[in-house]
PDB file of N, CA and C in Angstrom:
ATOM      1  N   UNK A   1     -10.595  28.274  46.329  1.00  0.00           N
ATOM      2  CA  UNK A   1     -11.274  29.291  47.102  1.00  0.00           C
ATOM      3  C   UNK A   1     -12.478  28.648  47.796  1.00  0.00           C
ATOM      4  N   UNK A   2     -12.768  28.798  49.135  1.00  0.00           N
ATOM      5  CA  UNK A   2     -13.877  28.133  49.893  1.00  0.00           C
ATOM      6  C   UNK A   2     -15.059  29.034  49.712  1.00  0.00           C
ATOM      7  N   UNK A   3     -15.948  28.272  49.430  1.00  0.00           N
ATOM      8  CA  UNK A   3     -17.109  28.593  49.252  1.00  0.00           C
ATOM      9  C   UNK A   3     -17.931  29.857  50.615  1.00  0.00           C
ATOM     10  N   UNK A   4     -18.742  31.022  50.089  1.00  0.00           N
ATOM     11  CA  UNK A   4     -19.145  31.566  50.916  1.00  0.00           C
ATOM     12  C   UNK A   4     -20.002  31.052  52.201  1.00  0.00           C
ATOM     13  N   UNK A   5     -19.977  31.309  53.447  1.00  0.00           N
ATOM     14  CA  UNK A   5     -20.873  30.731  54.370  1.00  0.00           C
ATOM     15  C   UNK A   5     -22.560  30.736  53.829  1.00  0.00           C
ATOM     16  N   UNK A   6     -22.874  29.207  54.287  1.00  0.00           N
ATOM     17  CA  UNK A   6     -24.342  29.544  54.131  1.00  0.00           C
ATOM     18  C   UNK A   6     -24.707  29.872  55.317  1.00  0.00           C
ATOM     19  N   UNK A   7     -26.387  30.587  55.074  1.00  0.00           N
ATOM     20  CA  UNK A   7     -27.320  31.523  55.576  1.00  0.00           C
ATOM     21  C   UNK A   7     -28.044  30.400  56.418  1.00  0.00           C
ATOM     22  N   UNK A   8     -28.283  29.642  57.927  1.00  0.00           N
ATOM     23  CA  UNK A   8     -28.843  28.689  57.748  1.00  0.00           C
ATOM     24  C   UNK A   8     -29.906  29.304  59.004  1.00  0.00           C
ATOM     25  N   UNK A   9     -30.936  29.051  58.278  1.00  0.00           N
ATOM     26  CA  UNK A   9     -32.472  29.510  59.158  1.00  0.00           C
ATOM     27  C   UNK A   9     -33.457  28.366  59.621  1.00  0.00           C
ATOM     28  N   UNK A  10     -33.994  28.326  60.418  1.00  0.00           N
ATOM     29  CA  UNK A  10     -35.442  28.251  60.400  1.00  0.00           C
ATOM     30  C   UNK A  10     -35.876  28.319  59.764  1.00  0.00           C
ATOM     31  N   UNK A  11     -37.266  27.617  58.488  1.00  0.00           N
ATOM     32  CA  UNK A  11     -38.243  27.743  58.174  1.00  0.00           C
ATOM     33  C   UNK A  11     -37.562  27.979  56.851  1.00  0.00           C
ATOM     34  N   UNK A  12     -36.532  27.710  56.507  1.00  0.00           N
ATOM     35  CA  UNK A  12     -35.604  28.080  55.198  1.00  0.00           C
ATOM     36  C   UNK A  12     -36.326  27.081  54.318  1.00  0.00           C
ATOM     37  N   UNK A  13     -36.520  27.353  52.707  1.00  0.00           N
ATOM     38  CA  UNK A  13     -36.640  26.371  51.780  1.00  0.00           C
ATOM     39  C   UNK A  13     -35.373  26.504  50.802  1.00  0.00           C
ATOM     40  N   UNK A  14     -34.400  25.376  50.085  1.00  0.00           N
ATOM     41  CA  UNK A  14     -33.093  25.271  49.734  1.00  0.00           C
ATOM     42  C   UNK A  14     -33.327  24.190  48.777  1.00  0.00           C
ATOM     43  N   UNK A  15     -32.770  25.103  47.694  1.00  0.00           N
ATOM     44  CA  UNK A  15     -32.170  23.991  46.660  1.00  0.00           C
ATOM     45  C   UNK A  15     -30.877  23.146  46.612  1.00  0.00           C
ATOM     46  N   UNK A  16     -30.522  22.503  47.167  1.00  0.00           N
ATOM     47  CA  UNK A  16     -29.283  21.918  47.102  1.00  0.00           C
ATOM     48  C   UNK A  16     -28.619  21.151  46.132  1.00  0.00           C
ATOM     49  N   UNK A  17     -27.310  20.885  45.437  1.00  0.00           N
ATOM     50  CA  UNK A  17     -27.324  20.327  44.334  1.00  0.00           C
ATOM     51  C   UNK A  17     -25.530  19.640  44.863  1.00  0.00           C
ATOM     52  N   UNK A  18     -25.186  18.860  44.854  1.00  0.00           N
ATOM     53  CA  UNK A  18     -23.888  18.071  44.602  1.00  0.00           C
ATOM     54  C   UNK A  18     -23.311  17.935  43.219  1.00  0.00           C
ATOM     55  N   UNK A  19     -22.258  17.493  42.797  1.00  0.00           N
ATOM     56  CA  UNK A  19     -22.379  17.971  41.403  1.00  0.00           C
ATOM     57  C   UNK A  19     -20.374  16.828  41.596  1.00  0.00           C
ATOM     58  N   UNK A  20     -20.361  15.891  40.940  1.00  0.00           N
ATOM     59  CA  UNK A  20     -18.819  15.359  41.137  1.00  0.00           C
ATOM     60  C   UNK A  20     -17.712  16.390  40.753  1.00  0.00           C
ATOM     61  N   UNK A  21     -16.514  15.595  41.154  1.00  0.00           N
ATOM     62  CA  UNK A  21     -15.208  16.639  40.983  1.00  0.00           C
ATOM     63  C   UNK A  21     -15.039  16.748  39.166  1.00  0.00           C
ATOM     64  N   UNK A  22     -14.692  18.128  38.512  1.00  0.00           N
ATOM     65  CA  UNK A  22     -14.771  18.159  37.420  1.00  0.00           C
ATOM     66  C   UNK A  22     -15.809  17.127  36.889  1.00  0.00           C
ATOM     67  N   UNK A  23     -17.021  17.479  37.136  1.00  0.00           N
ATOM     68  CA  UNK A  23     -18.326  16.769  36.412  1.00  0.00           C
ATOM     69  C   UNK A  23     -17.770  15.293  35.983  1.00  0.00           C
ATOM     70  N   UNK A  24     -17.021  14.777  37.387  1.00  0.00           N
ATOM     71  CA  UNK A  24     -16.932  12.976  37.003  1.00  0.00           C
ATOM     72  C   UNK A  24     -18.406  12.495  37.552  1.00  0.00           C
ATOM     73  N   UNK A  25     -18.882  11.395  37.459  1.00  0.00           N
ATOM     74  CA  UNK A  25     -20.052  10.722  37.649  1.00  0.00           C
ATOM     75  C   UNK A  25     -20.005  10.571  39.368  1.00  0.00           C
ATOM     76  N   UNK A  26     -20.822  10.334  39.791  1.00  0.00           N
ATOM     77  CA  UNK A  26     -20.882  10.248  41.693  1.00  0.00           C
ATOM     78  C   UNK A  26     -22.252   9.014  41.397  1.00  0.00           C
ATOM     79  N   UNK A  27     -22.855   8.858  40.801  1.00  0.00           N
ATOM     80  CA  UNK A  27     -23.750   7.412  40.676  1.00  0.00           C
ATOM     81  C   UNK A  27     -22.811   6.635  39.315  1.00  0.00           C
ATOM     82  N   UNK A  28     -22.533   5.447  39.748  1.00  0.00           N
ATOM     83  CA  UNK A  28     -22.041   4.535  38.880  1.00  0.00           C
ATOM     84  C   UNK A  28     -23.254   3.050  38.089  1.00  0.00           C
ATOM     85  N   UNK A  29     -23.788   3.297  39.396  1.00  0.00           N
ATOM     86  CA  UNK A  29     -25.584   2.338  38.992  1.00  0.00           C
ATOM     87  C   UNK A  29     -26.641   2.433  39.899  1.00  0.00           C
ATOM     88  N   UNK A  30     -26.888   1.523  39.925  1.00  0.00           N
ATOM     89  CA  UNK A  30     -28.842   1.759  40.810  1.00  0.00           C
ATOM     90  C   UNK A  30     -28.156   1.832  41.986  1.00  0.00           C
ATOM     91  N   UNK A  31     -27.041   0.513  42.910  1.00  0.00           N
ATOM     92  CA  UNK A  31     -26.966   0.172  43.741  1.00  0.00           C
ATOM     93  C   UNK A  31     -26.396   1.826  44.695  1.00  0.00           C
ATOM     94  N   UNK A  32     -25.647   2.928  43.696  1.00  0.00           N
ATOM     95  CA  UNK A  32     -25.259   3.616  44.121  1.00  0.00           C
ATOM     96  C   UNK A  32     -26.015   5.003  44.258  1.00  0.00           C
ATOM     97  N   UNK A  33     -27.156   4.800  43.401  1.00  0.00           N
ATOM     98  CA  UNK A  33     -28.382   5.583  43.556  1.00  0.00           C
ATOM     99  C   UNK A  33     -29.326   5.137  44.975  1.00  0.00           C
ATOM    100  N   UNK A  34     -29.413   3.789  45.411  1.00  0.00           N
ATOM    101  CA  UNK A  34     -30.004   3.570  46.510  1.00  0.00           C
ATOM    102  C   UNK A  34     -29.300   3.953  47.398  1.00  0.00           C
ATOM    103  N   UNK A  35     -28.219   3.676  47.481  1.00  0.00           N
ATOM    104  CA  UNK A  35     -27.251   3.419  49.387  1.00  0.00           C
ATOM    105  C   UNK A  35     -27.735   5.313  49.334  1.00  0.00           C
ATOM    106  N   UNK A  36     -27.395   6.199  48.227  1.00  0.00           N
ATOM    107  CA  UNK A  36     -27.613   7.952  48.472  1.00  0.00           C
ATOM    108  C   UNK A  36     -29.053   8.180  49.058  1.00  0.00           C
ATOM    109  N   UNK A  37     -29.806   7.431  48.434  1.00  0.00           N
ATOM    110  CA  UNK A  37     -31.586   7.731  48.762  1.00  0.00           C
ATOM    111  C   UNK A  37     -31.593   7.097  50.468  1.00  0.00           C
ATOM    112  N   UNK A  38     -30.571   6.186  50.986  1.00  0.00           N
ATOM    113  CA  UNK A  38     -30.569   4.950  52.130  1.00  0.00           C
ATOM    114  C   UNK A  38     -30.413   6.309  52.962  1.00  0.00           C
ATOM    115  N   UNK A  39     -29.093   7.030  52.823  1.00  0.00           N
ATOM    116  CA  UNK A  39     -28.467   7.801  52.934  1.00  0.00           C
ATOM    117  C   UNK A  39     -29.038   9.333  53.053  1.00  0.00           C
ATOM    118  N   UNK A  40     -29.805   9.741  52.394  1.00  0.00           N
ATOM    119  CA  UNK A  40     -30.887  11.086  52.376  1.00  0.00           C
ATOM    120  C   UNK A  40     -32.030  10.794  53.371  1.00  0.00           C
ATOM    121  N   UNK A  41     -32.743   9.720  53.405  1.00  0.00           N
ATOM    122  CA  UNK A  41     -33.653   9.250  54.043  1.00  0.00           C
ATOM    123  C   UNK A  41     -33.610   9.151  55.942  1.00  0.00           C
ATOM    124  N   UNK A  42     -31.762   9.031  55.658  1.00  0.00           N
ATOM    125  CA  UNK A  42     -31.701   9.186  57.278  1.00  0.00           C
ATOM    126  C   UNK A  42     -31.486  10.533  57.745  1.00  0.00           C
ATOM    127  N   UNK A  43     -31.293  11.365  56.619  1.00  0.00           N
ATOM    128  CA  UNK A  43     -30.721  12.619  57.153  1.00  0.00           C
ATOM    129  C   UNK A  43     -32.292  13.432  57.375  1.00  0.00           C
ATOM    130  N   UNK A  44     -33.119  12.820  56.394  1.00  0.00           N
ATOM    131  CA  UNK A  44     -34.419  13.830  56.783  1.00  0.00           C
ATOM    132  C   UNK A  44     -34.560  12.942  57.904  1.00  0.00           C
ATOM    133  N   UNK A  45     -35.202  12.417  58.645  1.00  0.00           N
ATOM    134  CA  UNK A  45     -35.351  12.117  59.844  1.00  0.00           C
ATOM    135  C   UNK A  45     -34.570  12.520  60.330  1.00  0.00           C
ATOM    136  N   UNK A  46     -33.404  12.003  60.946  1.00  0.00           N
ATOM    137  CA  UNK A  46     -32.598  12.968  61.405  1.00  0.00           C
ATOM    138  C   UNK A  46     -32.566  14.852  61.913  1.00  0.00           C
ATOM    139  N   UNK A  47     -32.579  15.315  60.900  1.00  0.00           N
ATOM    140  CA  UNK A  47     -32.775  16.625  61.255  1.00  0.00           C
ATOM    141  C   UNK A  47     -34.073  17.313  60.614  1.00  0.00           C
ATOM    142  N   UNK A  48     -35.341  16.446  60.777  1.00  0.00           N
ATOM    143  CA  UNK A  48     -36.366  17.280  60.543  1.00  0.00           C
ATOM    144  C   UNK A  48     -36.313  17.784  59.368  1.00  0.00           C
ATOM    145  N   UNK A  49     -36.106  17.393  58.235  1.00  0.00           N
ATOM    146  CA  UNK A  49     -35.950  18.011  56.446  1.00  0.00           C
ATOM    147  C   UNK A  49     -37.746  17.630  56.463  1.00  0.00           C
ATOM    148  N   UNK A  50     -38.584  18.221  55.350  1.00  0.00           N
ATOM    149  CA  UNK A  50     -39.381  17.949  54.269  1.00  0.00           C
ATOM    150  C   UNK A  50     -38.611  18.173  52.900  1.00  0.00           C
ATOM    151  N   UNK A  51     -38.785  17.111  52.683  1.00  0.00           N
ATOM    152  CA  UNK A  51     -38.362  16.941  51.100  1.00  0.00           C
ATOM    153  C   UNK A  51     -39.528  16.952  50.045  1.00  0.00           C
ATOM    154  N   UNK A  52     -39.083  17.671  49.267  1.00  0.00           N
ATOM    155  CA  UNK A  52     -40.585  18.148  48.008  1.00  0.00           C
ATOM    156  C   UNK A  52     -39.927  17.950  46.763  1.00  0.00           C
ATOM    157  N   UNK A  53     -38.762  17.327  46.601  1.00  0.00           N
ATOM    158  CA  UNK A  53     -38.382  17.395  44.969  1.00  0.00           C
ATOM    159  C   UNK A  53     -36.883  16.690  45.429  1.00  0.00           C
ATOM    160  N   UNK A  54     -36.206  15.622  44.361  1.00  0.00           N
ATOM    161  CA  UNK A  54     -34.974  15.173  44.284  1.00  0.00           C
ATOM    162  C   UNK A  54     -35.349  14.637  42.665  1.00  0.00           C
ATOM    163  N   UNK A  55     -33.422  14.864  42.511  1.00  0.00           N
ATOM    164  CA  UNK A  55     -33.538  14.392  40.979  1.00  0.00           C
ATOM    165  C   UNK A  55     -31.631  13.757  40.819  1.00  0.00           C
ATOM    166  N   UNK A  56     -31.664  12.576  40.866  1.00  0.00           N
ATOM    167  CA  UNK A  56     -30.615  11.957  40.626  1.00  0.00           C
ATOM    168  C   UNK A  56     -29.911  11.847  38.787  1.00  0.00           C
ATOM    169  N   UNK A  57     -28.986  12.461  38.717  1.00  0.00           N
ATOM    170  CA  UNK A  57     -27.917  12.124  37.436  1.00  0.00           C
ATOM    171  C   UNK A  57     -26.880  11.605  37.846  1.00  0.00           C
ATOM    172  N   UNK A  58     -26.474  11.059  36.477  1.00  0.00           N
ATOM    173  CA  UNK A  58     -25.409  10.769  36.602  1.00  0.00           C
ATOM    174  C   UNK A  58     -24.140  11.326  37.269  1.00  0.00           C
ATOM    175  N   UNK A  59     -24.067  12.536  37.327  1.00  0.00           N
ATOM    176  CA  UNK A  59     -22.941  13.445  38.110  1.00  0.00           C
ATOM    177  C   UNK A  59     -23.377  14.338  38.929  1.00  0.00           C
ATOM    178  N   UNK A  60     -24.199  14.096  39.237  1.00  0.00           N
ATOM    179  CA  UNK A  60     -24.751  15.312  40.124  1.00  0.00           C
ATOM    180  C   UNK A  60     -26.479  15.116  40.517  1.00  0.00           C
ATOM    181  N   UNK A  61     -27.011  15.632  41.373  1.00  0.00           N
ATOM    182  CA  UNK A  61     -27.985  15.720  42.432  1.00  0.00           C
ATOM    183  C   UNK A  61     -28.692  16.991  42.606  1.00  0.00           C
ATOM    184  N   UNK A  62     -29.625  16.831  42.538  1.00  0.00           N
ATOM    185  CA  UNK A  62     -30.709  18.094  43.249  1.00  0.00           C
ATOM    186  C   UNK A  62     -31.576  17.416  44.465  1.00  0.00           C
ATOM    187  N   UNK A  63     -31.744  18.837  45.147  1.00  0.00           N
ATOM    188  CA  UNK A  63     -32.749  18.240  46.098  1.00  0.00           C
ATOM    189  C   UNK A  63     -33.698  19.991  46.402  1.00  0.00           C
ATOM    190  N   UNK A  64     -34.838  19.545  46.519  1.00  0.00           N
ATOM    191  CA  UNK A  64     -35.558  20.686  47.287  1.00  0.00           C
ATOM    192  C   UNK A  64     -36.046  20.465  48.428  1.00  0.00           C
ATOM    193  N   UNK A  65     -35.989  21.148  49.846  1.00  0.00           N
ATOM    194  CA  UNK A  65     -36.231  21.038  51.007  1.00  0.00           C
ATOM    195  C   UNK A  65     -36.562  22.047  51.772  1.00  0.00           C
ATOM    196  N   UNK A  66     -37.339  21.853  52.829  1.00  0.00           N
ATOM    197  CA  UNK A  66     -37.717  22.743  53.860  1.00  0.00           C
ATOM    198  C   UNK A  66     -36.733  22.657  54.912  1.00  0.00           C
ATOM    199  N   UNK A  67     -36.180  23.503  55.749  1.00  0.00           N
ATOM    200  CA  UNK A  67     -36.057  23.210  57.498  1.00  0.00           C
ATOM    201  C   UNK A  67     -36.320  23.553  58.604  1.00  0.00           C
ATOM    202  N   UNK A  68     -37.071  23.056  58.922  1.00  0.00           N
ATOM    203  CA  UNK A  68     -37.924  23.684  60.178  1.00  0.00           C
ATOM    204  C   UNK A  68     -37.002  23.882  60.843  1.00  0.00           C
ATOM    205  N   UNK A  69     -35.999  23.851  61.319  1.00  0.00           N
ATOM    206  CA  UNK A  69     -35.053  23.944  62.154  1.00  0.00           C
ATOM    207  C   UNK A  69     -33.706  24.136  61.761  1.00  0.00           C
ATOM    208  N   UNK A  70     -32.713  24.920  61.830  1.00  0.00           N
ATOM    209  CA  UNK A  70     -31.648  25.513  61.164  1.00  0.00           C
ATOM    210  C   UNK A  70     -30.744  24.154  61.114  1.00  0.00           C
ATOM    211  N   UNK A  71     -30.575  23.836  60.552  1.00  0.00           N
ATOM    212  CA  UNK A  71     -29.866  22.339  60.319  1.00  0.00           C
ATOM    213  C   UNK A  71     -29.815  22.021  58.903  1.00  0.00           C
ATOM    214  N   UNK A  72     -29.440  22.814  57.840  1.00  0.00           N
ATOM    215  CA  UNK A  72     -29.114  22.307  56.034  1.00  0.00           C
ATOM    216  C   UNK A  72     -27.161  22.372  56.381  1.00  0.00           C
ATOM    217  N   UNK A  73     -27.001  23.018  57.181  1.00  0.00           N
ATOM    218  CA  UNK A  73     -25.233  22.671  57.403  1.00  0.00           C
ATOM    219  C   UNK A  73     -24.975  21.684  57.624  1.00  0.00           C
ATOM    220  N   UNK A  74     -25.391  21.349  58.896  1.00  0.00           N
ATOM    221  CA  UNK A  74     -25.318  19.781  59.789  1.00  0.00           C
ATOM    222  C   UNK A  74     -25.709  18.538  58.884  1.00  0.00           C
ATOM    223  N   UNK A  75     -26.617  18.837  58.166  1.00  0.00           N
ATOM    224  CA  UNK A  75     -27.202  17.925  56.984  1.00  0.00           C
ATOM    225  C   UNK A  75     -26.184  17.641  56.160  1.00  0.00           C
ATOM    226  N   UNK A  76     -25.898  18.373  55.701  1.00  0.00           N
ATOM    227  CA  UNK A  76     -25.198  17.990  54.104  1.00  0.00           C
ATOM    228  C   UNK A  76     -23.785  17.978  54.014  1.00  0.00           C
ATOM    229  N   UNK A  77     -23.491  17.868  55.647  1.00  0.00           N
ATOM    230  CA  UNK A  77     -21.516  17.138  56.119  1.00  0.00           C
ATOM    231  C   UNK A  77     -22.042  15.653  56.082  1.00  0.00           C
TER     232      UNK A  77
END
């Protein structure tokens, strides 16, 4: 079942979280914790994110963010 549409605003603040298929691991080591941070780092530039909180596990990801500009869709393809 596909997930409901998100709400995407202006001035929105969003918790976002990734999470692997059946809670398999998505970081295997550091190198794969950096290329994601290499990887997040372009997307806030990119589309104007403030980032105020990230928290890397082993299977899964949080992030807290602002968007000044309706762009958490465009982001997180």
């Amino acid at each position: 079942m596909a997930r409901a549409l998100r709400l995407d605003f202006a001035g929105a603040t969003w918790h976002l979280h990734n999470r692997g298929n059946n809670r398999q691991d998505i970081f295997l080591c550091d190198r794969d914790r950096l290329q994601f941070l290499d990887f997040l780092a372009e997307t806030i530039r990119r589309y104007k994110w403030v980032l105020h909180e990230y928290e890397l596990m082993t299977n899964h990801d949080h992030l807290v963010i602002d968007t000044p500009e309706p762009t958490v869709s465009r982001g997180m393809q």
